[in-house]
N, C-alpha and C. Protein backbone atom coordinates (compact mmCIF):
# COMPACT_ATOMS: atom_id res chain seq x y z
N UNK A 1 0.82 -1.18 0.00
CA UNK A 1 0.00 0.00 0.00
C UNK A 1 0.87 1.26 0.00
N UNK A 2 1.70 1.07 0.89
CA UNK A 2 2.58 2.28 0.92
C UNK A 2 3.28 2.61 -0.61
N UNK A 3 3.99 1.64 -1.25
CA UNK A 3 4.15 1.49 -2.74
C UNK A 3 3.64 2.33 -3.52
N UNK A 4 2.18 2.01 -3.29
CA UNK A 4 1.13 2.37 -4.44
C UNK A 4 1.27 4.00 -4.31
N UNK A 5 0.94 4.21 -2.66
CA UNK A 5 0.48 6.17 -2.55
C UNK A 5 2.45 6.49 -2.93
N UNK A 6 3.21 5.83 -2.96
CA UNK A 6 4.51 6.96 -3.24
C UNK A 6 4.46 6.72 -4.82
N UNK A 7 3.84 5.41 -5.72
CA UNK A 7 3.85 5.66 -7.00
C UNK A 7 2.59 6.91 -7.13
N UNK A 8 1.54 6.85 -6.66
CA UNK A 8 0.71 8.28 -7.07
C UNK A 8 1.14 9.42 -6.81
N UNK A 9 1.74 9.74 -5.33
CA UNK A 9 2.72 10.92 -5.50
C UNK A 9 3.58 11.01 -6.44
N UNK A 10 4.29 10.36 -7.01
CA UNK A 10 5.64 10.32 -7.43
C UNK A 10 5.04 10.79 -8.75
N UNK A 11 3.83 10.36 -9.42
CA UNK A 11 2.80 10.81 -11.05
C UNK A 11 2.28 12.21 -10.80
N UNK A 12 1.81 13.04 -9.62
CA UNK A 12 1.33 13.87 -9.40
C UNK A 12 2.88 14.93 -9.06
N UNK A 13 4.02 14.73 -8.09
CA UNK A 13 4.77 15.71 -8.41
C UNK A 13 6.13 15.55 -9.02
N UNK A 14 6.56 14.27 -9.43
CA UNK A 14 7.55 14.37 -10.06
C UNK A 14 7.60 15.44 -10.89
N UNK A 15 6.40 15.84 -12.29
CA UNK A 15 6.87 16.73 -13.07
C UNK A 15 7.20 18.35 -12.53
N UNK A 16 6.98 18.35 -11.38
CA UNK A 16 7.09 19.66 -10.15
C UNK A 16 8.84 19.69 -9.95
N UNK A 17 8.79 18.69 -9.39
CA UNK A 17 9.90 18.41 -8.21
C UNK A 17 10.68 17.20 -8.43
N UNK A 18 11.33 16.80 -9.76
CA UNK A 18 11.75 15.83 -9.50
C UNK A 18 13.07 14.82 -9.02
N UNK A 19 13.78 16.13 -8.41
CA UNK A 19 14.68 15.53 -7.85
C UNK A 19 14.17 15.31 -6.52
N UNK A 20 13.53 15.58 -5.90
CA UNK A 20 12.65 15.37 -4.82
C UNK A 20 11.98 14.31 -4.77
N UNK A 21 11.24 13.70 -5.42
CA UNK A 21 10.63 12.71 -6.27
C UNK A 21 11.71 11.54 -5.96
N UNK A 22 13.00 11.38 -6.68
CA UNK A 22 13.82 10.50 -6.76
C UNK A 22 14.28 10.92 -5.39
N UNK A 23 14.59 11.52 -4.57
CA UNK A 23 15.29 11.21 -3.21
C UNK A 23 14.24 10.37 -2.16
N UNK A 24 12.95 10.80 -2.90
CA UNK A 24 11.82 9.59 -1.70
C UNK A 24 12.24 7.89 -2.43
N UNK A 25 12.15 8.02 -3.71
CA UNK A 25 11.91 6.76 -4.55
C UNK A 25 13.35 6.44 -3.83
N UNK A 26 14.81 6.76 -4.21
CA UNK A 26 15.64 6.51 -3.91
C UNK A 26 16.12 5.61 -2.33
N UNK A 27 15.89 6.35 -1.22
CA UNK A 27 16.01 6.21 -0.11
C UNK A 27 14.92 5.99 0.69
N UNK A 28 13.90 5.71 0.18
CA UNK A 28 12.43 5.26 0.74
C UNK A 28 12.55 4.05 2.04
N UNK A 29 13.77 3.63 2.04
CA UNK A 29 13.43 2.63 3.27
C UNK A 29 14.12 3.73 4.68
N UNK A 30 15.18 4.11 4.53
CA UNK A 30 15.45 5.05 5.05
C UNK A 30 14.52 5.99 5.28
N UNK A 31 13.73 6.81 5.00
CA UNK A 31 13.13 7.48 5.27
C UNK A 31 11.08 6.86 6.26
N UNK A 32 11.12 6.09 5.46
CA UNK A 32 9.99 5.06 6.50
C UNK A 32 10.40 4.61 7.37
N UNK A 33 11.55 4.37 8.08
CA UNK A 33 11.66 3.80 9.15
C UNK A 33 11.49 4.60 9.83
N UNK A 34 11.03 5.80 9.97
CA UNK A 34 10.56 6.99 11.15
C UNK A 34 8.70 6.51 11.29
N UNK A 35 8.13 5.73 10.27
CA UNK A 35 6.99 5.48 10.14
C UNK A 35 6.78 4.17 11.30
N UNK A 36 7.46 3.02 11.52
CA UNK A 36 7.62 1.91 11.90
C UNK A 36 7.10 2.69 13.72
N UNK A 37 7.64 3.86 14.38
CA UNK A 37 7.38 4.26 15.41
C UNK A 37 5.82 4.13 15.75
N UNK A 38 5.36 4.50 16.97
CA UNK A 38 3.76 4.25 17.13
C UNK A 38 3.76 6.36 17.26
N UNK A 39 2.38 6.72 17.31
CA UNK A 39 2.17 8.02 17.32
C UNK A 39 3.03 8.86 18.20
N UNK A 40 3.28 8.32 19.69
CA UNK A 40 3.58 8.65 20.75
C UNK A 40 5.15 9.12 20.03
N UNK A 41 5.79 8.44 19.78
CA UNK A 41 7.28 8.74 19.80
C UNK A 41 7.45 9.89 18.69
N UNK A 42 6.37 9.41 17.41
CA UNK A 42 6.01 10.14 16.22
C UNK A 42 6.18 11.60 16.96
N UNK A 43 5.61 12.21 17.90
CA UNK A 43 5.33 13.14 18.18
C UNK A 43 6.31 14.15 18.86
N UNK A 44 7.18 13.39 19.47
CA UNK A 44 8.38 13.74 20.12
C UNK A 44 9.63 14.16 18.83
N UNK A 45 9.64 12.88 18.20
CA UNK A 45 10.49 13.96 16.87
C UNK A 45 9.86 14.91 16.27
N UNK A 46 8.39 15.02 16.23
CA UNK A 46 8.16 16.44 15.76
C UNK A 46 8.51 17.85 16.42
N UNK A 47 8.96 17.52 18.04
CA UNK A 47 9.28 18.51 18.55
C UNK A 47 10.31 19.49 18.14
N UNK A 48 10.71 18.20 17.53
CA UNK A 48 12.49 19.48 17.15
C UNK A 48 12.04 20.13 16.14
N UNK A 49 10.67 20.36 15.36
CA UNK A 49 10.35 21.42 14.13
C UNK A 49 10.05 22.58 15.09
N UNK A 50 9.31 22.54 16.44
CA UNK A 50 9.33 23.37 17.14
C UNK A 50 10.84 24.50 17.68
N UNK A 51 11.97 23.48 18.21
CA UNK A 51 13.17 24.16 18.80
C UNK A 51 13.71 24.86 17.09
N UNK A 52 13.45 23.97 16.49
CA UNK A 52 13.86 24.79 15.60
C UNK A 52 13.27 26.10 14.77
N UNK A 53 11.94 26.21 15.01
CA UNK A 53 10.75 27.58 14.43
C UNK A 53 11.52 28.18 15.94
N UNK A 54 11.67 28.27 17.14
CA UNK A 54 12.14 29.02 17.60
C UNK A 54 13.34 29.94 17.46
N UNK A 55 14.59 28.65 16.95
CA UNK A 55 15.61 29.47 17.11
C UNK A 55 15.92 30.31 15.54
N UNK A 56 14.85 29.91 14.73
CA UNK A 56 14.47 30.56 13.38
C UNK A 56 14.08 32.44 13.92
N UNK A 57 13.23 32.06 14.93
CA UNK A 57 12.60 33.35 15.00
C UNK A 57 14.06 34.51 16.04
N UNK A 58 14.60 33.51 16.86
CA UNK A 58 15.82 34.24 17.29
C UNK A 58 16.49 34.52 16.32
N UNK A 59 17.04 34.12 15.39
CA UNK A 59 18.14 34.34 14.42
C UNK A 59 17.27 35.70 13.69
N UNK A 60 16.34 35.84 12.97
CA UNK A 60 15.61 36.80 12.40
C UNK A 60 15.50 38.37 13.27
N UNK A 61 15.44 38.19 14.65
CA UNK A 61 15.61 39.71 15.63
C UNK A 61 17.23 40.08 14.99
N UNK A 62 18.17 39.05 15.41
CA UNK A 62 19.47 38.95 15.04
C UNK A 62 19.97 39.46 13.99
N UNK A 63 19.24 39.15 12.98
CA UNK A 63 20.45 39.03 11.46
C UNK A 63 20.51 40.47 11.29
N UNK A 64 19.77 41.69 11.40
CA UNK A 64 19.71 42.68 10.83
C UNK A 64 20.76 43.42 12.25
N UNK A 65 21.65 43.14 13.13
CA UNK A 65 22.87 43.69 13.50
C UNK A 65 23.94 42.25 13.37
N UNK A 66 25.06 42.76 13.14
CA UNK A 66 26.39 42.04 12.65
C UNK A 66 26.94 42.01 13.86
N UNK A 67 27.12 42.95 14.99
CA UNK A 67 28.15 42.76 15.73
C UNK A 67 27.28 43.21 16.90
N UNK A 68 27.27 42.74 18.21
CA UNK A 68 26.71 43.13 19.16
C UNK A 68 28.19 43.78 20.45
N UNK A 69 27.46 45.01 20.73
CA UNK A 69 29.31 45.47 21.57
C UNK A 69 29.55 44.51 22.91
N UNK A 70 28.37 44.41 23.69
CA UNK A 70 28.43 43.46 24.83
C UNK A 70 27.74 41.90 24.66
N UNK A 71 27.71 41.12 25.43
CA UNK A 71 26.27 39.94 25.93
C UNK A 71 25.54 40.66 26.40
N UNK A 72 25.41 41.39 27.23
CA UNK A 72 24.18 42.45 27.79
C UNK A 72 23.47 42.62 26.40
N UNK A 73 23.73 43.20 25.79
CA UNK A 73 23.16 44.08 24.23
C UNK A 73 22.69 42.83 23.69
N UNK A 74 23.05 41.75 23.33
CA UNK A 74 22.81 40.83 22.86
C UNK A 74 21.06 40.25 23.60
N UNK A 75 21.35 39.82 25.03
CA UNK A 75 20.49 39.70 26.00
C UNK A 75 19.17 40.42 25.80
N UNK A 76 19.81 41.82 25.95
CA UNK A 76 18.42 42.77 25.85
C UNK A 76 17.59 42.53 24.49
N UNK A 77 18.23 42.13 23.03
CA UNK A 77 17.59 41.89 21.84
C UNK A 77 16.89 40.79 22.14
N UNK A 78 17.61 39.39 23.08
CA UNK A 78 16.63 38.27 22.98
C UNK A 78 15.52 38.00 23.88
N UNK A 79 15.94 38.51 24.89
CA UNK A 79 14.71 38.67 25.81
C UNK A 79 13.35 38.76 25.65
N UNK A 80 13.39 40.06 24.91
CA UNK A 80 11.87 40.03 24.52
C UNK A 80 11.79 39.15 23.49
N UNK A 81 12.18 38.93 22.72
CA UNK A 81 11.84 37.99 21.75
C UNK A 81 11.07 36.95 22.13
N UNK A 82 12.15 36.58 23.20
CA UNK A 82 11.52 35.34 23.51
C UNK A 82 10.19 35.08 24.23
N UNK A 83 10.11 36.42 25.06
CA UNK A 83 9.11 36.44 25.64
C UNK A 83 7.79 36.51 24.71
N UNK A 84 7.99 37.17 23.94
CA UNK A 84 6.90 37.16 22.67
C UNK A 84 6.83 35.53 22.07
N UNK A 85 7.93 35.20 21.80
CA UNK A 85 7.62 33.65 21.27
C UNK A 85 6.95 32.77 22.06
N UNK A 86 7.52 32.58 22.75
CA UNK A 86 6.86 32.10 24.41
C UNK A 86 5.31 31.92 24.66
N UNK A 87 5.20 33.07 24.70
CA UNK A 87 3.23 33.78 24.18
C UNK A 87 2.93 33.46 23.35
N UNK A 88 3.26 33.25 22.29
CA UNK A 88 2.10 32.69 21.19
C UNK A 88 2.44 31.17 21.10
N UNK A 89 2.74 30.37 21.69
CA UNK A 89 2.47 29.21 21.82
C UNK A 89 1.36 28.51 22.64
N UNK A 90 0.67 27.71 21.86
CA UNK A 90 -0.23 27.11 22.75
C UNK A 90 -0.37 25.38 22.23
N UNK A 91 -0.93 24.86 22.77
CA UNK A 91 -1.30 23.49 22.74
C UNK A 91 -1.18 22.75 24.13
N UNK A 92 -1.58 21.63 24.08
CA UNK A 92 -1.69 21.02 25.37
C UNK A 92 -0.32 20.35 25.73
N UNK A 93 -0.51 20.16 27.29
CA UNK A 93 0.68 19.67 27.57
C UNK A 93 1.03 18.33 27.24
N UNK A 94 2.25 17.99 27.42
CA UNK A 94 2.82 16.73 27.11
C UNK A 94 2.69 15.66 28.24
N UNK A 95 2.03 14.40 27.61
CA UNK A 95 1.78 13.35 28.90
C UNK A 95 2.72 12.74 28.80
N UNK A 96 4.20 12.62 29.82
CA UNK A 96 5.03 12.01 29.22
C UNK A 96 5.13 10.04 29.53
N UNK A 97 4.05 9.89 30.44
CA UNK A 97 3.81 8.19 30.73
C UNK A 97 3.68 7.65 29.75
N UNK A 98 3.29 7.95 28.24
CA UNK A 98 2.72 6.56 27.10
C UNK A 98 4.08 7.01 26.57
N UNK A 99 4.58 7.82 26.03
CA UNK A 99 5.65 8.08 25.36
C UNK A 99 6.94 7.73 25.92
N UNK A 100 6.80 8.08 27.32
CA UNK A 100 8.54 7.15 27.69
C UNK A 100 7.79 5.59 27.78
N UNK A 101 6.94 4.83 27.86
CA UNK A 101 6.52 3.79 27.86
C UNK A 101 7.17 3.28 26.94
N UNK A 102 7.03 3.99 25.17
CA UNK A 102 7.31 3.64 24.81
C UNK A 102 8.58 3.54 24.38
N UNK A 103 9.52 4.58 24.70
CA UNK A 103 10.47 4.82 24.42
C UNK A 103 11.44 3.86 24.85
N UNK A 104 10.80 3.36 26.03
CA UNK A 104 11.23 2.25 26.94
C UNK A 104 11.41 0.69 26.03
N UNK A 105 10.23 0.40 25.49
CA UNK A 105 9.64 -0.52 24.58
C UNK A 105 11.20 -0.61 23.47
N UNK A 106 11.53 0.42 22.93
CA UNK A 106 12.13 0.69 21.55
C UNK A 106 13.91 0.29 21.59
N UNK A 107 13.48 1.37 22.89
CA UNK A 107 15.25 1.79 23.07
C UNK A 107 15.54 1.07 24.49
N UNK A 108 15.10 0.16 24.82
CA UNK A 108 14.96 -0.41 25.96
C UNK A 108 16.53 -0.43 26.67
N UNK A 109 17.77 -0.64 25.65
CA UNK A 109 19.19 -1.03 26.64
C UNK A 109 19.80 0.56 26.88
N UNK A 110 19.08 1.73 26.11
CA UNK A 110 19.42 2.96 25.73
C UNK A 110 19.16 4.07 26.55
N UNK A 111 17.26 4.25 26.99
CA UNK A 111 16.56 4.87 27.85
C UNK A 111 16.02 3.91 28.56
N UNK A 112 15.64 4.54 30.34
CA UNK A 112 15.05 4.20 31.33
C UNK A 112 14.07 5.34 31.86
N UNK A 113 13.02 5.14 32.20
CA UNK A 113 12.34 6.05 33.09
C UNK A 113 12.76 6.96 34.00
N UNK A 114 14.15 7.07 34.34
CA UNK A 114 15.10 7.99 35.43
C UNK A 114 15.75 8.83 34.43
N UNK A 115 16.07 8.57 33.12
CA UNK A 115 16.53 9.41 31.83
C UNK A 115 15.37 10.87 31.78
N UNK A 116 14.62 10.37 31.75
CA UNK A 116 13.61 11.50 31.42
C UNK A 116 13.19 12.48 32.49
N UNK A 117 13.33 12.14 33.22
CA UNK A 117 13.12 13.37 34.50
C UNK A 117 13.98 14.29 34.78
């Protein structure tokens, strides 16, 4: 099944994108093995799109000075930033019992329940 929907993607954007196209076709087992996870863990690597939209939005206060004279000066630019980023986040909190459960399950000789706290 999986086959089939990357051959219909692959008819719908290869003529778009097709070196894109060939890096799924190409490395397709590599790249599904993030699929093999259950939702729970799924969700935890999505976090890092988060750390990273953050430190996107730090770098952007940033780029428009080159040289900062102190860390103070620096400080004072990120501060608020962050505090503004900070604020517009919302969603619910993280239950972390099913997810280190599983993490436990996966990576069992790797993570323990005392890792995560």
């Amino acid at each position: 099944m999986a086959l089939e929907n990357l051959d219909r993607s692959e008819d719908k954007w290869d003529p778009k994108y097709p070196s894109s196209v060939a890096s799924w076709r190409n490395n397709r087992t590599k790249l599904s093995t993030y699929v093999k996870y259950p939702p729970e863990i799924r969700k935890i690597i999505y976090t890092t799109n988060s750390i990273e939209n953050f430190n996107r939005q730090l770098r952007k206060v940033t780029k428009s000075r080159n040289i900062f004279a102190t860390d103070e000066a620096l400080f004072k630019i990120l501060y608020p930033a962050m505090c503004d980023i900070i604020e517009k986040w919302t969603g619910a909190s993280w239950n972390r019992g099913k997810p280190l459960n599983q993490l436990c399950i996966y990576f069992g000789g790797r993570i323990s329940p005392a890792d995560m706290e």
